[in-house]
C-alpha atoms as a PDB file:
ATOM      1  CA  UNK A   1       9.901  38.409  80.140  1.00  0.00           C
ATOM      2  CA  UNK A   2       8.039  40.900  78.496  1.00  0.00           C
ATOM      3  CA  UNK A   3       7.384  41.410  74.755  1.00  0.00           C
ATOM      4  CA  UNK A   4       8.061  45.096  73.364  1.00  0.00           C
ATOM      5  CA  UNK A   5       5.637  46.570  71.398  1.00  0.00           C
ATOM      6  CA  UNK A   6       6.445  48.924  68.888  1.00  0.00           C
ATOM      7  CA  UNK A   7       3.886  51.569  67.884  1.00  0.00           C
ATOM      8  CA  UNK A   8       2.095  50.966  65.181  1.00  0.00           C
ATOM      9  CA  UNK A   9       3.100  53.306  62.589  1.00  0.00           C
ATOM     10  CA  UNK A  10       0.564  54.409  59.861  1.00  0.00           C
ATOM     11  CA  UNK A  11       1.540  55.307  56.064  1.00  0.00           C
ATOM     12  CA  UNK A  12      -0.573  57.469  53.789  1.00  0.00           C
ATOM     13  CA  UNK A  13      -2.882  56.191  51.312  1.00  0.00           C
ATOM     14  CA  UNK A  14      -0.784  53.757  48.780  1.00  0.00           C
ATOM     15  CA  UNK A  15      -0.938  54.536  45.345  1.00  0.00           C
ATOM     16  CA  UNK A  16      -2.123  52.358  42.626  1.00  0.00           C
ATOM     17  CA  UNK A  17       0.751  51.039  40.206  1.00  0.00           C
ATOM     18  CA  UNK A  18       1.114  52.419  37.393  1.00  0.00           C
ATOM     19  CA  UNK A  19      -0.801  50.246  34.329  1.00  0.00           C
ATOM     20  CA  UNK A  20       1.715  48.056  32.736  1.00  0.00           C
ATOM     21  CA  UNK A  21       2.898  49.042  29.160  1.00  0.00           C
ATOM     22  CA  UNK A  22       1.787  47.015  26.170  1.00  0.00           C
ATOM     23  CA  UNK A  23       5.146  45.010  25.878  1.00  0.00           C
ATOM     24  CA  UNK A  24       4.566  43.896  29.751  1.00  0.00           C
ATOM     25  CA  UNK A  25       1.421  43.216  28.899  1.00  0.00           C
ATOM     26  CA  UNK A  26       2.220  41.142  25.333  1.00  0.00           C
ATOM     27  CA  UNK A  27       5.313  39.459  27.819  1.00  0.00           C
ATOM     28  CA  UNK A  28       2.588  38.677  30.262  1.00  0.00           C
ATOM     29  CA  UNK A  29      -0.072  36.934  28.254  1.00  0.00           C
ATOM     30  CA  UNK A  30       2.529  34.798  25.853  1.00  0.00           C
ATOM     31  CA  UNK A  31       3.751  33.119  29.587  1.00  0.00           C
ATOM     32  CA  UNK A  32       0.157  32.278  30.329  1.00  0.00           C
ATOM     33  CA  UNK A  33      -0.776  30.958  26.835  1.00  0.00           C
ATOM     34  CA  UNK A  34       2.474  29.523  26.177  1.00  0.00           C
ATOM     35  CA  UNK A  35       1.241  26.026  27.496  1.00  0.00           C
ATOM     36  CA  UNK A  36      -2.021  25.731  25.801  1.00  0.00           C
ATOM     37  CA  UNK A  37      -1.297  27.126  22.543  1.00  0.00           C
ATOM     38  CA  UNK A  38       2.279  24.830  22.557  1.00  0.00           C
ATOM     39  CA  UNK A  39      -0.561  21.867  23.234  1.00  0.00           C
ATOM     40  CA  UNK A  40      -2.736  23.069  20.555  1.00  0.00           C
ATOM     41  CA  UNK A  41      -0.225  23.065  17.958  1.00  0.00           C
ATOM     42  CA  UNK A  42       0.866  19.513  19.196  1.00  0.00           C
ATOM     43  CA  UNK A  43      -2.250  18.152  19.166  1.00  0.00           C
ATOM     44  CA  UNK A  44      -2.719  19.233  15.315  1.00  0.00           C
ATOM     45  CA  UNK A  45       0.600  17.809  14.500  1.00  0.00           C
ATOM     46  CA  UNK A  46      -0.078  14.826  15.526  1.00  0.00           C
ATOM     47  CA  UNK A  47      -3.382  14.416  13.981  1.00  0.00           C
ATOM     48  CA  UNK A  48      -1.569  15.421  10.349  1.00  0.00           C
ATOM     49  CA  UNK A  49       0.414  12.903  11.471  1.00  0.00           C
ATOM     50  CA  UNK A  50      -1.400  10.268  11.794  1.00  0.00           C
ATOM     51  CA  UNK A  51      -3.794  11.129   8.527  1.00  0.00           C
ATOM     52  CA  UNK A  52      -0.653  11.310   6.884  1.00  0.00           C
ATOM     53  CA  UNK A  53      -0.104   8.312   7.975  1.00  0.00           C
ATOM     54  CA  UNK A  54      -3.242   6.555   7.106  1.00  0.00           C
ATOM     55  CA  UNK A  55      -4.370   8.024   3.719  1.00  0.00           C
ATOM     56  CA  UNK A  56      -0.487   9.321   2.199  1.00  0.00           C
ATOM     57  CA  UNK A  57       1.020   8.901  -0.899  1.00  0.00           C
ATOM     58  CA  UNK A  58       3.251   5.558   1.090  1.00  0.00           C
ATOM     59  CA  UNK A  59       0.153   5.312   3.687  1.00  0.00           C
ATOM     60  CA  UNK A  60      -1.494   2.354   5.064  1.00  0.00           C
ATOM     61  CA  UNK A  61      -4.049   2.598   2.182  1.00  0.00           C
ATOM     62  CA  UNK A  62      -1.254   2.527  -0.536  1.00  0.00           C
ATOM     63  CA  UNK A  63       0.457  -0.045   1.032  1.00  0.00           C
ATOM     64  CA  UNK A  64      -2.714  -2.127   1.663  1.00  0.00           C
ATOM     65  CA  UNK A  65      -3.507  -1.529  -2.342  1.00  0.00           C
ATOM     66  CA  UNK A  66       0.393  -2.901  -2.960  1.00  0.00           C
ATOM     67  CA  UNK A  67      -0.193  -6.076  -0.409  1.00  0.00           C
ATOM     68  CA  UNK A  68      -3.344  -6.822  -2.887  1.00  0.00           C
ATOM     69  CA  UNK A  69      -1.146  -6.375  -6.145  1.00  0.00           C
ATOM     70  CA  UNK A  70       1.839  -8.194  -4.889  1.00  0.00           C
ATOM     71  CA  UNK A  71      -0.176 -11.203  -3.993  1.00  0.00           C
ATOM     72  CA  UNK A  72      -2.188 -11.439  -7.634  1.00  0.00           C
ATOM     73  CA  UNK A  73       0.998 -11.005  -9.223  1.00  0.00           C
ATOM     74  CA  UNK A  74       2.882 -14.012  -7.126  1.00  0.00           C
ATOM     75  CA  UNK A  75       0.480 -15.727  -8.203  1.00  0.00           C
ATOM     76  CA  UNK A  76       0.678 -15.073 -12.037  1.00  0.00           C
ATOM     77  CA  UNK A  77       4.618 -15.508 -11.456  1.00  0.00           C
ATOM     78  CA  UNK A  78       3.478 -19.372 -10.378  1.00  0.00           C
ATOM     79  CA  UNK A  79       0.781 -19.908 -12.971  1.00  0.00           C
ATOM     80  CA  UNK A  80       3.427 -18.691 -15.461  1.00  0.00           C
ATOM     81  CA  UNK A  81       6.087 -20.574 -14.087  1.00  0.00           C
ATOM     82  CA  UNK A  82       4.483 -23.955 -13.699  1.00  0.00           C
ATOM     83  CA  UNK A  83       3.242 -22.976 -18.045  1.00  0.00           C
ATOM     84  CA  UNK A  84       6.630 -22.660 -18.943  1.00  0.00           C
ATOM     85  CA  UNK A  85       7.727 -25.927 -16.715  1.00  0.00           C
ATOM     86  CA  UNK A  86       5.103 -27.914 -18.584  1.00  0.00           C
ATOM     87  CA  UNK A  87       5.870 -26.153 -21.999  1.00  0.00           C
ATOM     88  CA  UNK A  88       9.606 -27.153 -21.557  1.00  0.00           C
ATOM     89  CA  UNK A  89       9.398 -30.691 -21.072  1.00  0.00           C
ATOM     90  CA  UNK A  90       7.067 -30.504 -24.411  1.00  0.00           C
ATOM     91  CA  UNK A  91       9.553 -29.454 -25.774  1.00  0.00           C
ATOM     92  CA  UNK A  92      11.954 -32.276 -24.595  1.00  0.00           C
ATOM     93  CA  UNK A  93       9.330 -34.224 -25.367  1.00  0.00           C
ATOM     94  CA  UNK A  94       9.020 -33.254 -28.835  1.00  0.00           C
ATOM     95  CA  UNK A  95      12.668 -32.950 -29.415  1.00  0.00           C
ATOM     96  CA  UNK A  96      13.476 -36.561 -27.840  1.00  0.00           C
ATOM     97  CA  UNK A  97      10.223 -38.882 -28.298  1.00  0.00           C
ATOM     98  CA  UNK A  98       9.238 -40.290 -31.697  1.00  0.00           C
ATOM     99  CA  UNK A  99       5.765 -41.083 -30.455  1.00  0.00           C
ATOM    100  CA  UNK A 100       5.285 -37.060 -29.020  1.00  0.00           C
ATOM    101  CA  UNK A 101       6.119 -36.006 -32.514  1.00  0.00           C
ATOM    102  CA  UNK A 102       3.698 -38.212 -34.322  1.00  0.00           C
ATOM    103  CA  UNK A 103       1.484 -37.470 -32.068  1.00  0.00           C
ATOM    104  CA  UNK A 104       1.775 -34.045 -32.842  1.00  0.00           C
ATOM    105  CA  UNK A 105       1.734 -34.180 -36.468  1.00  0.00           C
ATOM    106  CA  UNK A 106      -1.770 -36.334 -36.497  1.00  0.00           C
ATOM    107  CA  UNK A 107      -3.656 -34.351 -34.352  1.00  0.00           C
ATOM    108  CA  UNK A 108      -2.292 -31.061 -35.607  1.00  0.00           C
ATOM    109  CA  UNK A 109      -1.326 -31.359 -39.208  1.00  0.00           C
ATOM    110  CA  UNK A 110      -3.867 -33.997 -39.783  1.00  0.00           C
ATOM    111  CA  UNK A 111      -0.912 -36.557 -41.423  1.00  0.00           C
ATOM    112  CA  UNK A 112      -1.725 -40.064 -41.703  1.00  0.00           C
ATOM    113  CA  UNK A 113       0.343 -42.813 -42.529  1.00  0.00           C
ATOM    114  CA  UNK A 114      -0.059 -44.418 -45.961  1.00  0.00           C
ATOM    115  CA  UNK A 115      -3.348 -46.522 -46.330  1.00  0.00           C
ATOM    116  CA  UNK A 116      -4.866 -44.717 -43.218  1.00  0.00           C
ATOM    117  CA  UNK A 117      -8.207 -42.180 -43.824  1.00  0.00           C
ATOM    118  CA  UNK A 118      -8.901 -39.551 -42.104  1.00  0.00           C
ATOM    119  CA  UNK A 119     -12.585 -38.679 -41.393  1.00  0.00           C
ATOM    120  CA  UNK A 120     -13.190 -35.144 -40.162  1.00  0.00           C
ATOM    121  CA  UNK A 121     -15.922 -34.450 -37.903  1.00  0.00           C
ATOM    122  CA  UNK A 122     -17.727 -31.240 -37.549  1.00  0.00           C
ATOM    123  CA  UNK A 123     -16.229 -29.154 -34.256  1.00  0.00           C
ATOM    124  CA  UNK A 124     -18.298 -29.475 -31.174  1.00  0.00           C
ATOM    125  CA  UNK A 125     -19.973 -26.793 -30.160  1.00  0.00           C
ATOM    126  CA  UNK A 126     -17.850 -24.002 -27.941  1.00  0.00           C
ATOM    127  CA  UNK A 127     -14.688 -24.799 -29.695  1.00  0.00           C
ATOM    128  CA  UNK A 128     -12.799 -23.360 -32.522  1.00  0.00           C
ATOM    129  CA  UNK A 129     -12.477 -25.036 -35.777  1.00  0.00           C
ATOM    130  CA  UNK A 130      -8.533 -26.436 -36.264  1.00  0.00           C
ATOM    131  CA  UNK A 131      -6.892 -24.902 -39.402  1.00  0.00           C
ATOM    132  CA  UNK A 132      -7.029 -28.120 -42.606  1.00  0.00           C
ATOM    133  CA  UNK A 133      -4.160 -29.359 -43.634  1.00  0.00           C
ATOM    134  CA  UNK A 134      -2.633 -28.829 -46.864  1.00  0.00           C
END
């Protein structure tokens, strides 16, 4: 079988189209940059992000200074703790035991029993003279 051929058929010079108008041209160019820029602004998001983050007013740094300041106040909260433990069985101590409370009143009010002297020796050096008793 044999192919027809058609005659070839010629058209006049085409005409260039006509320039696009400034909307096509705005609708054009925010599809191409639409990617990039939508990356862009991403990409800076994320970095305010992650400064925000780091350095904040509840950042990592802030909450790395409270860490500090939560530990060196547990530890006061002990120190005080275990003070008022030992100051409380003083107390007991003072309140219950006859030999606490004489104790007590020799070293601190400088009593003595009846026939007893007391010599008082200068304060060593580095510690604070104890009030004399009246």
């Amino acid at each position: 079988m044999q192919q027809q051929q058609f005659p070839e058929v010629k058209y006049g010079p085409k005409a260039p189209p006509p320039p696009p108008t400034l909307q096509e041209r705005a609708r054009a160019w925010s599809v191409r940059a639409w990617r990039p820029a939508g990356t862009g602004v991403a990409v800076v998001l994320a970095l305010l992000l992650g400064w925000h983050v780091m350095n904040g007013k509840h950042g990592l740094s802030s909450w790395q200074q409270n860490r500090v300041q939560d530990k060196l106040l547990r530890k006061e909260i002990d120190q005080l703790q275990a003070e008022n433990a030992r100051l409380k069985m003083r107390v007991e101590k003072l309140k219950s035991d006859p030999d606490a409370i004489e104790h007590e009143a020799r070293e601190r009010l400088h009593y003595a029993k009846p026939g007893e002297i007391i010599v008082a020796l200068p304060p060593e050096r580095g510690t604070q003279p104890q009030p004399a008793a009246k």
